[in-house]
N, C-alpha and C. Protein backbone atom coordinates (compact mmCIF):
# COMPACT_ATOMS: atom_id res chain seq x y z
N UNK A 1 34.20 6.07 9.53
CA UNK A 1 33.46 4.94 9.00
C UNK A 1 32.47 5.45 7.94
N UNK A 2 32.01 4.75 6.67
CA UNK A 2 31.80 5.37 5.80
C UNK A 2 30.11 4.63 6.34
N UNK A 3 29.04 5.22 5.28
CA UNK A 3 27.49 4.80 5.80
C UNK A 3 27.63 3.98 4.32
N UNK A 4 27.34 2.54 3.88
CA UNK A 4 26.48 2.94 2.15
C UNK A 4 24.87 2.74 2.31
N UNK A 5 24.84 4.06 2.11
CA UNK A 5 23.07 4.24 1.89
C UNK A 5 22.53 3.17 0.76
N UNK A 6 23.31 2.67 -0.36
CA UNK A 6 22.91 2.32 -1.19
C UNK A 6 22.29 0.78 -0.72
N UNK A 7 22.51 0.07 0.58
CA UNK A 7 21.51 -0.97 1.37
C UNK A 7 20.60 -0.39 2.57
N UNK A 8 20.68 0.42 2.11
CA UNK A 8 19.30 1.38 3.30
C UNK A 8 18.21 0.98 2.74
N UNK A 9 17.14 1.09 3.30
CA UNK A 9 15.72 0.49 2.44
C UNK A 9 14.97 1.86 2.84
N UNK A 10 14.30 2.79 1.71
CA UNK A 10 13.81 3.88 1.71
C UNK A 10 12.21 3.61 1.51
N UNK A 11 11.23 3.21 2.56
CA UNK A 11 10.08 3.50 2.53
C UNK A 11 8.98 4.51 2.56
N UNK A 12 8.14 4.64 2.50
CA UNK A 12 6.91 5.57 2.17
C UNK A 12 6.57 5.29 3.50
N UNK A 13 6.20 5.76 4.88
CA UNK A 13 5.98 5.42 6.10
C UNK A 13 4.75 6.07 5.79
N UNK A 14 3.34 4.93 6.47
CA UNK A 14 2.14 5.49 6.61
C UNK A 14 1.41 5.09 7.94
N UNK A 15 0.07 5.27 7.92
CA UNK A 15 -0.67 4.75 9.35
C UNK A 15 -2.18 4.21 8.82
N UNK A 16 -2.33 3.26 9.56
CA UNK A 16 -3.68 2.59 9.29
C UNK A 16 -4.12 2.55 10.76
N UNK A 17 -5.49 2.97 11.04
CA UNK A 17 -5.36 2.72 12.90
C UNK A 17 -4.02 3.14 13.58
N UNK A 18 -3.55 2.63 14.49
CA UNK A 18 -2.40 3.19 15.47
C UNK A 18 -1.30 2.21 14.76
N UNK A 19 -1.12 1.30 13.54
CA UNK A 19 0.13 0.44 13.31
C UNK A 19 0.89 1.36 11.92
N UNK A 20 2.16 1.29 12.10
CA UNK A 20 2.05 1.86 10.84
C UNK A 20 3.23 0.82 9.94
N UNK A 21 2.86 1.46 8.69
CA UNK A 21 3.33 0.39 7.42
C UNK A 21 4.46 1.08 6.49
N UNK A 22 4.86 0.43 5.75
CA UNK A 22 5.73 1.17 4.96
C UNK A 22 5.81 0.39 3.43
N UNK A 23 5.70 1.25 2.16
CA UNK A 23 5.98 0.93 0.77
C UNK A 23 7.09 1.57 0.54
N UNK A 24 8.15 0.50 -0.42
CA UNK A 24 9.44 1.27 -0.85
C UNK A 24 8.78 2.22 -2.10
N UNK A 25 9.61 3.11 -1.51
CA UNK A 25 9.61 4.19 -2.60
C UNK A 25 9.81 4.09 -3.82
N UNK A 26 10.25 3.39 -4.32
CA UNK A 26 10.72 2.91 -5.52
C UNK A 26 9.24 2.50 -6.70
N UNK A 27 8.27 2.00 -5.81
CA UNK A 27 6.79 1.72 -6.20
C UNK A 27 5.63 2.64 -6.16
N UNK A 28 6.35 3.71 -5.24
CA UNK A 28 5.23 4.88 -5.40
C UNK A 28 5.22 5.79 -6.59
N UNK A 29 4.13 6.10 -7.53
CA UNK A 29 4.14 6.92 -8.33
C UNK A 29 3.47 8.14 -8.08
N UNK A 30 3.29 8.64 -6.69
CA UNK A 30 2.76 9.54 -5.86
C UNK A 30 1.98 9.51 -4.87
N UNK A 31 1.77 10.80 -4.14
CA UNK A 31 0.59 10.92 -2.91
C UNK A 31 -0.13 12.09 -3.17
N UNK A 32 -1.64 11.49 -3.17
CA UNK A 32 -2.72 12.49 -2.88
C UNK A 32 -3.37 13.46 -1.95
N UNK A 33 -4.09 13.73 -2.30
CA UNK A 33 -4.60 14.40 -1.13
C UNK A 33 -6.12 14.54 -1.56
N UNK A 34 -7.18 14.33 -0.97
CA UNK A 34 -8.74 15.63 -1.46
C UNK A 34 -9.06 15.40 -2.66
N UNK A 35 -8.85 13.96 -2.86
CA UNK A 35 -9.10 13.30 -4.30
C UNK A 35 -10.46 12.85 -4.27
N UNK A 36 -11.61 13.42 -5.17
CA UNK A 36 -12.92 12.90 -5.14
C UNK A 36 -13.19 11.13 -5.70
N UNK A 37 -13.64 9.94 -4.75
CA UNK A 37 -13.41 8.80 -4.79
C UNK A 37 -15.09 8.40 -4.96
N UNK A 38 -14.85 8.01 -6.38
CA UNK A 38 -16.08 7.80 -6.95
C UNK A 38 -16.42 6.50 -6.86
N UNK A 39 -17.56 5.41 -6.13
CA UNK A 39 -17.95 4.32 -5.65
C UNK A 39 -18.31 3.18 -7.04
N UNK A 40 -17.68 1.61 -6.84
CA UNK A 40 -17.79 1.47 -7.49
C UNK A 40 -18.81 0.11 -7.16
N UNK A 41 -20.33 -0.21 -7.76
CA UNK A 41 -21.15 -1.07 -7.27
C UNK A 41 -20.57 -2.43 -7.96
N UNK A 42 -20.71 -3.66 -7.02
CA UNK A 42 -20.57 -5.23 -7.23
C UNK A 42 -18.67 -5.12 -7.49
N UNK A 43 -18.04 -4.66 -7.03
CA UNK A 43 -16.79 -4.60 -7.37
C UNK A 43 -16.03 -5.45 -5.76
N UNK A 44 -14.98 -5.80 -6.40
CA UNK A 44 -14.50 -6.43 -4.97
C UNK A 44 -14.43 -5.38 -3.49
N UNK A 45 -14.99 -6.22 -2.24
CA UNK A 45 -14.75 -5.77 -1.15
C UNK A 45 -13.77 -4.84 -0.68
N UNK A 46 -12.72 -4.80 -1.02
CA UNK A 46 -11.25 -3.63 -0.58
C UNK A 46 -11.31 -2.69 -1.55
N UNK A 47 -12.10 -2.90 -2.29
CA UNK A 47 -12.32 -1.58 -3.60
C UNK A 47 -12.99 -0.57 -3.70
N UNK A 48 -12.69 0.66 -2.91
CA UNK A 48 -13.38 0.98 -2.36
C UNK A 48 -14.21 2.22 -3.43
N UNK A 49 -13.43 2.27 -4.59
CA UNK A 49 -13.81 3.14 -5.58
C UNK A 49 -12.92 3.23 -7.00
N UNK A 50 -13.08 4.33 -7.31
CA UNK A 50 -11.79 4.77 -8.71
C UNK A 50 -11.70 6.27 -8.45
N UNK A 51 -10.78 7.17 -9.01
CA UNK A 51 -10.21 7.84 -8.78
C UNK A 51 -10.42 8.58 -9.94
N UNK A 52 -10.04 9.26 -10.63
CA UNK A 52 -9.43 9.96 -12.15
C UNK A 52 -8.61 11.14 -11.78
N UNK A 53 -6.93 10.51 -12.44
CA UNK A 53 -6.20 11.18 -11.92
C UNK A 53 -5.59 11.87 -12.98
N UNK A 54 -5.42 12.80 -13.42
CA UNK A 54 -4.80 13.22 -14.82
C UNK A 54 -5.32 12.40 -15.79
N UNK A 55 -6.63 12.23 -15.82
CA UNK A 55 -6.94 11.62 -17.26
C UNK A 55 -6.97 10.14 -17.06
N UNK A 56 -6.08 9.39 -15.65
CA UNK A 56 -5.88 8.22 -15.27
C UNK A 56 -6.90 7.24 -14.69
N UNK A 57 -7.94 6.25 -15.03
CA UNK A 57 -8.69 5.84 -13.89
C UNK A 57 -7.85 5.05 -13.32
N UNK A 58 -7.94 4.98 -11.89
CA UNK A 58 -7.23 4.19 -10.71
C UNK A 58 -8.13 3.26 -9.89
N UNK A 59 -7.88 2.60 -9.48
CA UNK A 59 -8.51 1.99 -8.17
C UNK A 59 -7.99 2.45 -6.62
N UNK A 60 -9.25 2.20 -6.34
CA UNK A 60 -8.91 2.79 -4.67
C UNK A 60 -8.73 1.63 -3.93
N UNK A 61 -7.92 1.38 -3.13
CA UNK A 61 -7.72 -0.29 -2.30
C UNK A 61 -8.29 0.45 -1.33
N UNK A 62 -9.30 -0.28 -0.07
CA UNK A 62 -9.31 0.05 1.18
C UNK A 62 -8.53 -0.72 1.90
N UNK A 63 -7.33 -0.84 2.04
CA UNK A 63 -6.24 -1.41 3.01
C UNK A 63 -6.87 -1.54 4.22
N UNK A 64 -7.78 -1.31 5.01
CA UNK A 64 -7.99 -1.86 6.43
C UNK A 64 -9.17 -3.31 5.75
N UNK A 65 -9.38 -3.34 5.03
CA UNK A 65 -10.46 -4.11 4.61
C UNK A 65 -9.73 -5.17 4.18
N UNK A 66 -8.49 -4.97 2.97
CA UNK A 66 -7.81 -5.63 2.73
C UNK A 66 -6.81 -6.52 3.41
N UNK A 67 -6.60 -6.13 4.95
CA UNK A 67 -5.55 -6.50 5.71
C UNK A 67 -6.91 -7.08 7.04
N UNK A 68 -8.08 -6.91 6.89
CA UNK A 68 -9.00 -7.45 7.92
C UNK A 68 -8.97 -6.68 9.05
N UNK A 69 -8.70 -5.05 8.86
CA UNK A 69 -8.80 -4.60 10.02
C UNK A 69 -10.07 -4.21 10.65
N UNK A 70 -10.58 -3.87 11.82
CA UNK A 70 -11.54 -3.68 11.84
C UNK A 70 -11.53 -1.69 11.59
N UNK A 71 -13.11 -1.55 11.22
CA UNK A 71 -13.29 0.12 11.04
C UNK A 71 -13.16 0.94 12.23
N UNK A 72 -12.15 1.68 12.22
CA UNK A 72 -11.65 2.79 13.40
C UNK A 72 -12.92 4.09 13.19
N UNK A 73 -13.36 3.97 11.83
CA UNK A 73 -13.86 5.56 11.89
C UNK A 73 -13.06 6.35 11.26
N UNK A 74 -11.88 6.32 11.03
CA UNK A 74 -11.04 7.43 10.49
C UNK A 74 -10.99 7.08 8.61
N UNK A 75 -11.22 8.38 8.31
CA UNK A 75 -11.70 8.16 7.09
C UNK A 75 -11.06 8.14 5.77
N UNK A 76 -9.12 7.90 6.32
CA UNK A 76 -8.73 8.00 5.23
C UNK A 76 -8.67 9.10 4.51
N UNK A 77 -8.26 8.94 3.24
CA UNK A 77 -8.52 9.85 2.31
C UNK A 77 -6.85 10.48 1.68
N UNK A 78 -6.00 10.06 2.22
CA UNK A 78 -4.86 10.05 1.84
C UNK A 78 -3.85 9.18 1.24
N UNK A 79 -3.91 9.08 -0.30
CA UNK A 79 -3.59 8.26 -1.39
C UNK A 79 -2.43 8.17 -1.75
N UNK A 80 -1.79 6.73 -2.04
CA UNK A 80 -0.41 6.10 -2.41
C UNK A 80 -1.07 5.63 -3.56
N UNK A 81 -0.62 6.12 -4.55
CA UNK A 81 -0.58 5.48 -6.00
C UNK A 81 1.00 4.73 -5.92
N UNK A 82 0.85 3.52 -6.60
CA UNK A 82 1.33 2.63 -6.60
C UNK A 82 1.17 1.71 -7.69
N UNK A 83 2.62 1.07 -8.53
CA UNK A 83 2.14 -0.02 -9.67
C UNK A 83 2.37 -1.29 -9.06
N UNK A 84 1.36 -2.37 -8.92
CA UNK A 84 1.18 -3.80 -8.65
C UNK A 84 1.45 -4.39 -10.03
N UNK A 85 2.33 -4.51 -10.21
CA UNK A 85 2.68 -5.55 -11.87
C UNK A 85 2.36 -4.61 -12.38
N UNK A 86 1.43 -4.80 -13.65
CA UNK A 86 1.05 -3.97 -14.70
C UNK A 86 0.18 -2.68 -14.40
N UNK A 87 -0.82 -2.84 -13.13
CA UNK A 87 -1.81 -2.17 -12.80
C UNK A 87 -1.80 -0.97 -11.65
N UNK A 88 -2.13 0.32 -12.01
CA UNK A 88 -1.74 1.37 -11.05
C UNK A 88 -2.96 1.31 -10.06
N UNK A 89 -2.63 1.39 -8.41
CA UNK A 89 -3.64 1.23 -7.56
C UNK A 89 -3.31 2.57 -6.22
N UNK A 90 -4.48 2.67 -6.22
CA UNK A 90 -4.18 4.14 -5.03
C UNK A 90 -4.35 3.12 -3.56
N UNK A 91 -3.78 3.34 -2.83
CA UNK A 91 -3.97 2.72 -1.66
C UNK A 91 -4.43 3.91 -0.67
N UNK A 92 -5.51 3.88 -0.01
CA UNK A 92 -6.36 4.59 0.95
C UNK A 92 -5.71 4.45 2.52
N UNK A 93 -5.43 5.31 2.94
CA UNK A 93 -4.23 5.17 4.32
C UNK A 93 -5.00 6.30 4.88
N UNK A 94 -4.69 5.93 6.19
CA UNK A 94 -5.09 7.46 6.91
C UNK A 94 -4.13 8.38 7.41
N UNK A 95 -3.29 8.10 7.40
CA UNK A 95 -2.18 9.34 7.12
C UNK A 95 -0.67 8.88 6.48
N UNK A 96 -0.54 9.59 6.21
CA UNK A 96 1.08 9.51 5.28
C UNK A 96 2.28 10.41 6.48
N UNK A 97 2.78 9.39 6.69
CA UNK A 97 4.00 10.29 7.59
C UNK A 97 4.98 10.66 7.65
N UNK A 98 6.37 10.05 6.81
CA UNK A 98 7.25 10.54 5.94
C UNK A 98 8.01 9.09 5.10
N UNK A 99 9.05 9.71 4.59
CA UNK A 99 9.52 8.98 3.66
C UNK A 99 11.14 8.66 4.69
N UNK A 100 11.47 7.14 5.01
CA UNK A 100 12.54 7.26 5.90
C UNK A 100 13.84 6.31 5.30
N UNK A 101 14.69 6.41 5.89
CA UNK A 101 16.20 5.86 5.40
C UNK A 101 16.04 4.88 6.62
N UNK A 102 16.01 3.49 6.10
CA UNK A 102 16.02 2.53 7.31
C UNK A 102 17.33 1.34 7.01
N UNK A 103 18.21 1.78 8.16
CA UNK A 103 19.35 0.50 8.24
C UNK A 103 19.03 -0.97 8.16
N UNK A 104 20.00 -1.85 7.21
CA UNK A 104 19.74 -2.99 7.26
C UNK A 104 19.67 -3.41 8.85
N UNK A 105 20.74 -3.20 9.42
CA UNK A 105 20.43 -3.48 10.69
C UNK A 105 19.04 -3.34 12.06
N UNK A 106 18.50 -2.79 11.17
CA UNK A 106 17.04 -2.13 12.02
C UNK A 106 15.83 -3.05 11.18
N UNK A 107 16.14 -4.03 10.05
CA UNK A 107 15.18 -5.04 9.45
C UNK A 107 15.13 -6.15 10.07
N UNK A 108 13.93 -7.24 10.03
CA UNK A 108 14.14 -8.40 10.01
C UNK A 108 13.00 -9.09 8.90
N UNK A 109 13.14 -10.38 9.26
CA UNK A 109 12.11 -10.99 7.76
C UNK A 109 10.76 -10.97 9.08
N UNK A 110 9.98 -11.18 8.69
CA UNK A 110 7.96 -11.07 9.13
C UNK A 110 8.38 -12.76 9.32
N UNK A 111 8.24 -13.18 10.65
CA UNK A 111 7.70 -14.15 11.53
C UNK A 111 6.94 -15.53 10.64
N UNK A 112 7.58 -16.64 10.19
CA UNK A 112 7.01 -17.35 9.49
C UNK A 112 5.65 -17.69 9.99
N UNK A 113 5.50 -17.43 10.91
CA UNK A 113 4.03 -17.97 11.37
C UNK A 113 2.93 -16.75 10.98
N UNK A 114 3.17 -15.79 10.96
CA UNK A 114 2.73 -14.55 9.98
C UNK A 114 2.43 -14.74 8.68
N UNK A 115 3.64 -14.33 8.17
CA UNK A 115 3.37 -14.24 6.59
C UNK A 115 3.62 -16.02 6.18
N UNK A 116 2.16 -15.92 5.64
CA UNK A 116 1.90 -17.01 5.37
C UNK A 116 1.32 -16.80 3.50
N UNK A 117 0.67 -17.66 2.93
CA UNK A 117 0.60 -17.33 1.70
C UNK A 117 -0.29 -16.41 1.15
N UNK A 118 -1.51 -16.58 2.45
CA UNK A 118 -2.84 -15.26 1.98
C UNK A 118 -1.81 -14.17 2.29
N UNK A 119 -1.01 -14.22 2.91
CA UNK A 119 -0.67 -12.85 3.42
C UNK A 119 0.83 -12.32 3.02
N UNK A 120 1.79 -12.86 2.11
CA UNK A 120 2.81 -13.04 1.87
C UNK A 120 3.62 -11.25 1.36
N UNK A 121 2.09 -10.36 1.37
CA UNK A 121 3.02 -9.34 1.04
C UNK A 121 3.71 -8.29 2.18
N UNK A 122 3.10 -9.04 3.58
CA UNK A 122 3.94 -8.78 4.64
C UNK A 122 5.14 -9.25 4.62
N UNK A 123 6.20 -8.23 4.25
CA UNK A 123 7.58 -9.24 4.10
C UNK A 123 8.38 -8.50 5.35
N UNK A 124 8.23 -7.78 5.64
CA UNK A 124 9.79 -7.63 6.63
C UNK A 124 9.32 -6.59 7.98
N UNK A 125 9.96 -6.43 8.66
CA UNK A 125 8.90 -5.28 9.87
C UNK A 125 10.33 -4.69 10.06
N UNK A 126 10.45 -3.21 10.23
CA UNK A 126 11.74 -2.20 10.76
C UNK A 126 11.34 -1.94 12.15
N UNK A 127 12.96 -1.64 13.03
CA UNK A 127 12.11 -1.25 14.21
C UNK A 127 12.51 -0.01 14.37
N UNK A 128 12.15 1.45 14.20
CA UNK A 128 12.86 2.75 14.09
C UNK A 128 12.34 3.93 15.53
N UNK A 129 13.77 3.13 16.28
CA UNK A 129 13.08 4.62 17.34
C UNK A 129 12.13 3.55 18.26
N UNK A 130 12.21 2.43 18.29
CA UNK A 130 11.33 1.93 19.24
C UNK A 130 9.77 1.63 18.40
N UNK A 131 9.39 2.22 17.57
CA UNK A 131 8.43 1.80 16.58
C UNK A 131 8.57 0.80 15.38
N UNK A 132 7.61 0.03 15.81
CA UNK A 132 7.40 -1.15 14.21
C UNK A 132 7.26 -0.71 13.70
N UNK A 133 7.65 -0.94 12.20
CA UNK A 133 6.82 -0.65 10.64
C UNK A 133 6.45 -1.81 10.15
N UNK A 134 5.82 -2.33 9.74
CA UNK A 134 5.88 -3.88 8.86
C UNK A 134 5.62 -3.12 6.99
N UNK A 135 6.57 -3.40 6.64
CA UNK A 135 7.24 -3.44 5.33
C UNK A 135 6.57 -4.28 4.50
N UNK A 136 5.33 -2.93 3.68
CA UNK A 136 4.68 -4.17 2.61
C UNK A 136 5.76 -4.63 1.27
N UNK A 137 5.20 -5.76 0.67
CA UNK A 137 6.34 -6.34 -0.73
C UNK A 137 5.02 -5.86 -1.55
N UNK A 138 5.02 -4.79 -2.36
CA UNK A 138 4.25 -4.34 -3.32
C UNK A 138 3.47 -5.18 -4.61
N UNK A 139 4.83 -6.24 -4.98
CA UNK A 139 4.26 -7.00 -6.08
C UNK A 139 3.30 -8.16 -5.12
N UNK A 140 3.26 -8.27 -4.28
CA UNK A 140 2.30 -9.56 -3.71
C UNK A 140 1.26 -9.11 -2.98
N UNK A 141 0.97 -7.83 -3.20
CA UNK A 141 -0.39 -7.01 -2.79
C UNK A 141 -1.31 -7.46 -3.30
N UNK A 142 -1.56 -7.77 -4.68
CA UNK A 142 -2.73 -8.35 -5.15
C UNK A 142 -2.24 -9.61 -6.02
N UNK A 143 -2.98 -10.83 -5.62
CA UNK A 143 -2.68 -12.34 -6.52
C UNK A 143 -2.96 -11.99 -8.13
N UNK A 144 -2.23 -13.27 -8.59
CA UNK A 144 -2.72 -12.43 -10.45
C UNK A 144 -4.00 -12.44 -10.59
N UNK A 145 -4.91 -13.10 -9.96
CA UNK A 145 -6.41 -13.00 -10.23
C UNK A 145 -6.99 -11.77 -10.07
N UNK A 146 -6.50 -11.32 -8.84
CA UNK A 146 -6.76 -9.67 -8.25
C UNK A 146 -6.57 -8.94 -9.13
N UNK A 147 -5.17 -8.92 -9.65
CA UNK A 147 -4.56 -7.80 -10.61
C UNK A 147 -5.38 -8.04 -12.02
N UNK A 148 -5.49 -9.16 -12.47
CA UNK A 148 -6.29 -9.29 -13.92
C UNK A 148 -8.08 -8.76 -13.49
N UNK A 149 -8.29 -8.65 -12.52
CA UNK A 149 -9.62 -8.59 -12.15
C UNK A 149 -9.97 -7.05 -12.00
N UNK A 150 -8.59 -6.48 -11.45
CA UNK A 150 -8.74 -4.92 -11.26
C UNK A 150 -8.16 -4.71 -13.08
N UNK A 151 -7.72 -4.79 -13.52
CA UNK A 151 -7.22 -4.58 -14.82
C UNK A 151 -8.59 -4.52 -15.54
N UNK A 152 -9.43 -5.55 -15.63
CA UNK A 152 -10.40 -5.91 -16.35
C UNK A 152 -11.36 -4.87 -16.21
N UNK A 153 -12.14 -4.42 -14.65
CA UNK A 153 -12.41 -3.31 -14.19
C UNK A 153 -11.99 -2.05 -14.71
N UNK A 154 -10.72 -1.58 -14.37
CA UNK A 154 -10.51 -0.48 -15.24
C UNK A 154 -10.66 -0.37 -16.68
N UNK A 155 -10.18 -1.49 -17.24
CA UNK A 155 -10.41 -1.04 -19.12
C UNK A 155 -12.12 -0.97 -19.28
N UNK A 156 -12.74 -1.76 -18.27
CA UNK A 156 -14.38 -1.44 -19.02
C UNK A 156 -14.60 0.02 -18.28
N UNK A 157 -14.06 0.86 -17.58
CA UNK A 157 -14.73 1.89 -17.30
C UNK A 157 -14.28 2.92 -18.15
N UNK A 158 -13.02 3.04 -18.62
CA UNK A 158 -12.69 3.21 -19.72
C UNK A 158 -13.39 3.32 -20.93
N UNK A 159 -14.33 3.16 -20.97
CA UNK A 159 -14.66 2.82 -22.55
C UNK A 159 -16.07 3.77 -22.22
């Protein structure tokens, strides 16, 4: 029997608190590490800073903030750069755990009573090994207001 990998869904597997999440690979433009995260004042709540990455300013998302989690204490510090539409954003995770080959058969769609419209970039949850992933949709991470708002942010620091 032949496999086609080519409907496998290849995510970025990470951890926030004890749940963990996954970005397709396809949206990551890398992972950090020991990146100095410079604070940014009156800026939106999940923002938790900027970055300068090769010359790049970035934004830092705080994903537990962004998703309403409450603060574990764990401090993060391990970065998914990532493009949301036009705009490159580091996403702040507390650990990065690997990159996995997940069968269609091991997907389903996120619970309509879930993903709802604030929350729509929860799109799908894997179950691998007895563990959830819930499968973020990258482009619906931030509304266009978000994205024009972090856009706007970066070009004035820029200058």
């Amino acid at each position: 029997m032949e496999i086609n990998m080519a409907s496998y869904v290849k995510p970025v597997v990470f951890k926030l608190g004890e749940e963990y999440y996954g970005v397709d690979i396809n949206a990551v433009r890398g992972i950090e590490k020991e990146i100095s995260i410079v604070p940014v004042p009156n800026s939106v709540a999940y923002i938790k800073g900027i970055i300068n990455l090769r010359g790049e300013v970035i934004p830092v998302m705080n994903l537990k903030k962004k998703f309403n989690m409450k603060n574990d204490g764990v401090p993060g510090g391990n970065l998914i750069i990532v493009k949301v539409g036009e705009v490159s954003i580091a996403l702040d995770v507390d650990e990065v755990n690997e990159i996995d080959d997940i069968a269609p058969e091991n997907i389903v769609d996120m619970p309509s009573m879930i993903k709802t419209r604030e929350v729509s970039y929860f799109d799908r949850v894997a179950n691998v090994g007895g563990r959830l992933i819930v499968l973020i949709d990258i482009d619906y991470l931030l509304t266009q207001a978000e994205q024009e708002a972090v856009q706007s942010m970066t070009e004035e620091l820029k200058k």
